[in-house]
N, C-alpha and C. Protein backbone atom coordinates (compact mmCIF):
# COMPACT_ATOMS: atom_id res chain seq x y z
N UNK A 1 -54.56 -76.58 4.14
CA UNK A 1 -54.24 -75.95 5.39
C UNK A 1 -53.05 -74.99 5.25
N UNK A 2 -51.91 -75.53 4.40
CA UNK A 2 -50.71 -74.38 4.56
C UNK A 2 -51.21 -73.39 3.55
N UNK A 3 -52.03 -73.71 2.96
CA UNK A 3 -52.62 -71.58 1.88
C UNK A 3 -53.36 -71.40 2.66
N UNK A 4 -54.12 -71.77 3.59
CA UNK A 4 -54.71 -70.83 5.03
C UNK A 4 -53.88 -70.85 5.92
N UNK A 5 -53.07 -70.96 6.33
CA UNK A 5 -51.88 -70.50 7.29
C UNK A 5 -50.89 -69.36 6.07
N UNK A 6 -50.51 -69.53 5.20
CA UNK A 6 -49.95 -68.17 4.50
C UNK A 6 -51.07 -66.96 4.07
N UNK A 7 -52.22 -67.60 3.79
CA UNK A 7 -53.21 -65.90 3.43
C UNK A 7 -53.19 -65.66 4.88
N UNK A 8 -53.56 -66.32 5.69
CA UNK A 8 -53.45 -65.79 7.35
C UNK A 8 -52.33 -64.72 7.54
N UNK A 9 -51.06 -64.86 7.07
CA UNK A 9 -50.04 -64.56 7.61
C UNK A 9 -49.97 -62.88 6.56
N UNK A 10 -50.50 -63.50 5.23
CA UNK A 10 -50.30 -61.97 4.48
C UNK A 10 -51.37 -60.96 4.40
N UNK A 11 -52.32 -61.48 5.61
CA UNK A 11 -53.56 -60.52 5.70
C UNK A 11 -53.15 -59.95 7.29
N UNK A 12 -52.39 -60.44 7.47
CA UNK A 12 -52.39 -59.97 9.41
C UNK A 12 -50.66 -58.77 8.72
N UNK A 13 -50.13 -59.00 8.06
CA UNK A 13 -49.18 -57.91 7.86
C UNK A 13 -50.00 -57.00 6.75
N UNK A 14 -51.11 -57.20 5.93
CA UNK A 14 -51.13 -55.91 5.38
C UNK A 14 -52.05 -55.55 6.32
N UNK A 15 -52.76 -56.03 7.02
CA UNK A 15 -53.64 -54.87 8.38
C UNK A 15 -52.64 -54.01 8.77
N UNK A 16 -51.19 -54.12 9.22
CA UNK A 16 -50.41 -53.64 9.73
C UNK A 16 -49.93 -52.42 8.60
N UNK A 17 -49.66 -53.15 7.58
CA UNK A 17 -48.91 -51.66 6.55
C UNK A 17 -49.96 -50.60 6.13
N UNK A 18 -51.22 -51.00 5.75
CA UNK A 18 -52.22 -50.27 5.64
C UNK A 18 -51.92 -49.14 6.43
N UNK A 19 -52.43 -49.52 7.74
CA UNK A 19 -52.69 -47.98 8.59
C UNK A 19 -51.85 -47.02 8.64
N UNK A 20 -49.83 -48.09 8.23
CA UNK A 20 -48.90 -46.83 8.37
C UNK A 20 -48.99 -46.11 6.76
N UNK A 21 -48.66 -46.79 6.02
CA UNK A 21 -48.93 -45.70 4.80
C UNK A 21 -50.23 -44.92 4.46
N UNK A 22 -51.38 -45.25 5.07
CA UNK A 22 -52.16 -43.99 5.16
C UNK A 22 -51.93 -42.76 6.27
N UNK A 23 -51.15 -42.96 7.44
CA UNK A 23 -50.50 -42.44 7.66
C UNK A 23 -49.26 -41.47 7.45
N UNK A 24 -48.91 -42.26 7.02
CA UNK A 24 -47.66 -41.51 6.18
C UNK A 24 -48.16 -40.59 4.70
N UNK A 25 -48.93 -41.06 4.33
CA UNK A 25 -50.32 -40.00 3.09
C UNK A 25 -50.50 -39.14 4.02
N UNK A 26 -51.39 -38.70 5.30
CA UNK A 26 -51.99 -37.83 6.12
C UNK A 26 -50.89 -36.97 6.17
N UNK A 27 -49.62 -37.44 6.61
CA UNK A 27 -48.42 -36.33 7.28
C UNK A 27 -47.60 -35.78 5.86
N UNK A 28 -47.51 -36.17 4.47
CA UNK A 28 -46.84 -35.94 3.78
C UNK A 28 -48.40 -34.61 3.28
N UNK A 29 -49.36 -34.96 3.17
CA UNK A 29 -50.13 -34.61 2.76
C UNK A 29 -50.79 -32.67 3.65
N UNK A 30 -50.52 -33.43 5.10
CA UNK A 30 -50.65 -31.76 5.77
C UNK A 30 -49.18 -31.23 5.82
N UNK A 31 -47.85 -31.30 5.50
CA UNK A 31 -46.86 -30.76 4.89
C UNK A 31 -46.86 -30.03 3.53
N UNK A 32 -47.73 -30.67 2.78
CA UNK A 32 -48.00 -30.22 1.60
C UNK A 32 -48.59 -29.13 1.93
N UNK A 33 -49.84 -28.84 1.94
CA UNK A 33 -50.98 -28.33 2.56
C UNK A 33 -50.43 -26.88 3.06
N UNK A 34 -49.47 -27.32 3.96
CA UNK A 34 -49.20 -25.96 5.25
C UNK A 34 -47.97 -25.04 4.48
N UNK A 35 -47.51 -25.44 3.87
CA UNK A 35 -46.13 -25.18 2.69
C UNK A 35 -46.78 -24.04 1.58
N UNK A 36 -48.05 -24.74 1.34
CA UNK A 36 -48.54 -24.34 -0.21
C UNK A 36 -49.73 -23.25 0.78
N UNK A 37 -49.55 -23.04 1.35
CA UNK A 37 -50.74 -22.10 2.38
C UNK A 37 -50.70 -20.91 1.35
N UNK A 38 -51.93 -20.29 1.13
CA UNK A 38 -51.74 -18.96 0.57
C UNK A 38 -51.44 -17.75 1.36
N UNK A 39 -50.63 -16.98 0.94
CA UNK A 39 -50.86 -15.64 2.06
C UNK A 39 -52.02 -14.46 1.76
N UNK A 40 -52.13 -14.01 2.70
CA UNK A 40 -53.43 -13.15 2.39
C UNK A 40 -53.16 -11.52 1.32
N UNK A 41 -53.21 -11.23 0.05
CA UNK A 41 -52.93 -10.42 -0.71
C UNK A 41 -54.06 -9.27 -0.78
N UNK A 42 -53.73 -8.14 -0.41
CA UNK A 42 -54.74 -7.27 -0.73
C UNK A 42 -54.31 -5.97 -1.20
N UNK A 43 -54.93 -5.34 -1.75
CA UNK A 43 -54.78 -3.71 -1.51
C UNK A 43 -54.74 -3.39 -0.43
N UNK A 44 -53.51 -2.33 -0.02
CA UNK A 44 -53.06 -1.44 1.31
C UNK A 44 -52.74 -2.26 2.32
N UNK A 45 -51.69 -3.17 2.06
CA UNK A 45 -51.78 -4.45 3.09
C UNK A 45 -50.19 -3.74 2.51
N UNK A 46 -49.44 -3.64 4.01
CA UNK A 46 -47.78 -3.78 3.87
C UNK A 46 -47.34 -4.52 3.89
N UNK A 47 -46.36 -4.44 2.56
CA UNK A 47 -45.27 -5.44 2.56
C UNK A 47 -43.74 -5.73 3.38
N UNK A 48 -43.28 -6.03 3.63
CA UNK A 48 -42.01 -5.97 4.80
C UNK A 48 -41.07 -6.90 3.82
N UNK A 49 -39.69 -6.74 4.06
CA UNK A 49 -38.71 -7.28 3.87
C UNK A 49 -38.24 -8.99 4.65
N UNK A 50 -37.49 -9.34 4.34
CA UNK A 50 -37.25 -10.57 5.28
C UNK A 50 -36.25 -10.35 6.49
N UNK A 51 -35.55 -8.80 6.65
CA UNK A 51 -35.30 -8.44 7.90
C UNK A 51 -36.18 -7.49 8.53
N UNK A 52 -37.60 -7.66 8.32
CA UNK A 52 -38.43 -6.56 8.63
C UNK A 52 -38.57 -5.28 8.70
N UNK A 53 -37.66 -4.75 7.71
CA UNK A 53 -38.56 -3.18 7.57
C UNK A 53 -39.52 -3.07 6.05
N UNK A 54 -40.06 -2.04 6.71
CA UNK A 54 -41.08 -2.13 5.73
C UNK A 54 -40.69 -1.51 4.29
N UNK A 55 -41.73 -2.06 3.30
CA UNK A 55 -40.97 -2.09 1.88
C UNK A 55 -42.17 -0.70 1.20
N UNK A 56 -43.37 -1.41 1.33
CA UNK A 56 -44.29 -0.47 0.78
C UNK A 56 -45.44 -0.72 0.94
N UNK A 57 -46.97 -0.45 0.82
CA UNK A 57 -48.30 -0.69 0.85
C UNK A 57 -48.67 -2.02 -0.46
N UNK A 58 -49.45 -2.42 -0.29
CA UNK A 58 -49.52 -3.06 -1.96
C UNK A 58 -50.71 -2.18 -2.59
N UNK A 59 -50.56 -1.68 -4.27
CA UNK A 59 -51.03 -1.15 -4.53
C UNK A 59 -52.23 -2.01 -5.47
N UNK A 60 -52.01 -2.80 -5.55
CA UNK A 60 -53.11 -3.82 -6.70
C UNK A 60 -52.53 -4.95 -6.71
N UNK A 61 -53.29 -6.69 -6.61
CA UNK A 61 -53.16 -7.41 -7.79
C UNK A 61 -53.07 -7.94 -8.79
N UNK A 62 -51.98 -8.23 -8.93
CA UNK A 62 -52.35 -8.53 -10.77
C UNK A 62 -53.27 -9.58 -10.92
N UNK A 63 -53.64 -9.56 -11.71
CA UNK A 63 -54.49 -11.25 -12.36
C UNK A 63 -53.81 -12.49 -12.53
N UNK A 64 -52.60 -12.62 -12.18
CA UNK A 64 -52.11 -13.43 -12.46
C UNK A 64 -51.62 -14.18 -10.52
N UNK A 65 -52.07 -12.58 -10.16
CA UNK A 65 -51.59 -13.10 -8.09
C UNK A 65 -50.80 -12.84 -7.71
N UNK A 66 -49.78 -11.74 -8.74
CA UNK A 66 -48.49 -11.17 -8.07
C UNK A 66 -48.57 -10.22 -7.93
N UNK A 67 -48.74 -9.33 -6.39
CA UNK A 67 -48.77 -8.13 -5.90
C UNK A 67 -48.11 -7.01 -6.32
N UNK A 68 -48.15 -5.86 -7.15
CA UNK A 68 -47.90 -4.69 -7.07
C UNK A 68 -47.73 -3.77 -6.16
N UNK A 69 -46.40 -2.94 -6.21
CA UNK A 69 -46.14 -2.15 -5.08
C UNK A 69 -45.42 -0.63 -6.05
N UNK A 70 -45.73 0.43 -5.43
CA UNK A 70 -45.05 1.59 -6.40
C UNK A 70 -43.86 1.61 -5.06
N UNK A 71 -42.87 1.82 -5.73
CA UNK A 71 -41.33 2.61 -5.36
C UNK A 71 -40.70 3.29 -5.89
N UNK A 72 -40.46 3.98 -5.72
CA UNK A 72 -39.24 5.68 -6.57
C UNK A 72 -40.59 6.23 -7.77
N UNK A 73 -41.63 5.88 -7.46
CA UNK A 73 -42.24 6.54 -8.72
C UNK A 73 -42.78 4.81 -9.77
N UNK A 74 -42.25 4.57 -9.44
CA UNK A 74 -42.34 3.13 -10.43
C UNK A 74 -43.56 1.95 -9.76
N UNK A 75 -44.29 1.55 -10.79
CA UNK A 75 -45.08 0.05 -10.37
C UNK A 75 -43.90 -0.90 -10.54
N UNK A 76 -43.88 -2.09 -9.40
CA UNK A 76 -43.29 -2.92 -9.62
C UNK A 76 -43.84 -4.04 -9.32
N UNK A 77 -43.67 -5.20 -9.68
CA UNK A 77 -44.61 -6.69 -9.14
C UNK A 77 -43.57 -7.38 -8.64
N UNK A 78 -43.97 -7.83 -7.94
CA UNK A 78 -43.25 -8.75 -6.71
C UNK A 78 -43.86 -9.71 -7.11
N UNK A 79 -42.79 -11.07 -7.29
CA UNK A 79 -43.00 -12.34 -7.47
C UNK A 79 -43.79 -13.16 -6.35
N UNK A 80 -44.76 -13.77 -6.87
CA UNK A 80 -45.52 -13.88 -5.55
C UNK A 80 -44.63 -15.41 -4.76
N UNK A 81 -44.26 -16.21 -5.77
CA UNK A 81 -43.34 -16.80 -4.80
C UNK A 81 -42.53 -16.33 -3.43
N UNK A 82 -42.11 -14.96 -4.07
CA UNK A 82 -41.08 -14.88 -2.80
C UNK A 82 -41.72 -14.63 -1.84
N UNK A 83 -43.04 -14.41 -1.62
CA UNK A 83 -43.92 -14.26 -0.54
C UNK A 83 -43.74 -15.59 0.80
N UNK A 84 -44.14 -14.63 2.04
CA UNK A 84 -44.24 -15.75 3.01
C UNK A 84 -44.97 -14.68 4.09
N UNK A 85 -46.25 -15.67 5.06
CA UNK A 85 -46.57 -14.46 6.18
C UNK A 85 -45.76 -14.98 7.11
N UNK A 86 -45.34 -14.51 7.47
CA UNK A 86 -44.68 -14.32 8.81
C UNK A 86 -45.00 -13.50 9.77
N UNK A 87 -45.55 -14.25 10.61
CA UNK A 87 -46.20 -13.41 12.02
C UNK A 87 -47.52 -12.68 11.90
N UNK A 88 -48.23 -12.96 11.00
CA UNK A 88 -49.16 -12.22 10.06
C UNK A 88 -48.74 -10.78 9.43
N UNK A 89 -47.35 -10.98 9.01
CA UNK A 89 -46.80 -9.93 8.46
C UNK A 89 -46.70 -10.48 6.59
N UNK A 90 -47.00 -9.94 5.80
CA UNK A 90 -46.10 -10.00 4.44
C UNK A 90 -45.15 -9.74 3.94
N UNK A 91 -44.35 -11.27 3.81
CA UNK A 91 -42.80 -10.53 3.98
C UNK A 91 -42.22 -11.88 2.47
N UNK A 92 -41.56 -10.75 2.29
CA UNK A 92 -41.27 -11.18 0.53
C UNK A 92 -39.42 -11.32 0.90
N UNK A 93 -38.59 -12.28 0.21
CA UNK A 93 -37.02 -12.58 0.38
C UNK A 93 -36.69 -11.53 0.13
N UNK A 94 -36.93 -10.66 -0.62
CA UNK A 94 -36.48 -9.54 -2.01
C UNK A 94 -36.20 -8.92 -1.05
N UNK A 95 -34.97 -8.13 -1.53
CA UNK A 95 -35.34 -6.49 -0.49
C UNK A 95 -35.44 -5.42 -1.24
N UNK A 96 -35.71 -4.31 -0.39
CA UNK A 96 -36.17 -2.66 -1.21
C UNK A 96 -35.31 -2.83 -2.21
N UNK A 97 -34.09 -3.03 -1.87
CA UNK A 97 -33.26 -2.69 -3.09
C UNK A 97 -33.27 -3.29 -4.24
N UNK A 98 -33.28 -4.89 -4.13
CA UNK A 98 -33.51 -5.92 -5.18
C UNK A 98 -34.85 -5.18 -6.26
N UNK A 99 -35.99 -4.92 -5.65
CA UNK A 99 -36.92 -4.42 -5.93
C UNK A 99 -36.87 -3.12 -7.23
N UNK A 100 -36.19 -2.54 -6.41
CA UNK A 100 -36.14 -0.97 -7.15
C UNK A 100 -35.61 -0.88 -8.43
N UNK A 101 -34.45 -1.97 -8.33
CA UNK A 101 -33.40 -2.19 -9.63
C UNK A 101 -34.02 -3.35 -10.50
N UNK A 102 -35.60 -3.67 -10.33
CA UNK A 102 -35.83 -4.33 -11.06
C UNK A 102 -36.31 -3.86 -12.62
N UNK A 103 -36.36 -4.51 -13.78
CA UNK A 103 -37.13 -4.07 -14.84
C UNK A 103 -38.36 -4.86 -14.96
């Protein structure tokens, strides 16, 4: 009788932990998810700054997923990390300037 009164007792608390740590999987899991979102990359899609003015058109992707943009005459690739949409805008941390002085 007392090992059916203790499996009793350790089956009525894991009913209970179960549902929260799959829970807690679901919410860690659509954090993940919404974080790692891709932004939409295309040809002739403007790029914007992170105080919103605009930087340049994108001129190609690379194969690798980091957007190309020409400035002063120059191709340059923008790290696609620094990417984020915002507002359905494409807006990269970098600014024009960071950009221009890159090699």
């Amino acid at each position: 009788m007392k090992k059916f009164v203790a499996l009793a007792a350790v089956a009525s608390i894991a009913a209970f932990a179960v549902p929260a740590v799959a829970e807690t999987t679901q919410s860690v899991r659509a954090v993940t998810e919404e974080a790692a979102a891709p932004v939409d990359l295309s040809a002739g899609k403007m790029l914007y700054a992170a105080n919103g003015t605009r930087i340049a058109p994108i001129y190609r992707v690379a194969a690798d997923g980091n957007p190309q943009v020409i400035l002063n005459g120059r191709l340059i690739t923008v790290p696609a990390t620094s990417l984020t949409d915002a507002q359905g805008k494409l807006t990269t941390s970098l600014t024009k300037k960071d950009l221009a002085s890159a090699k």
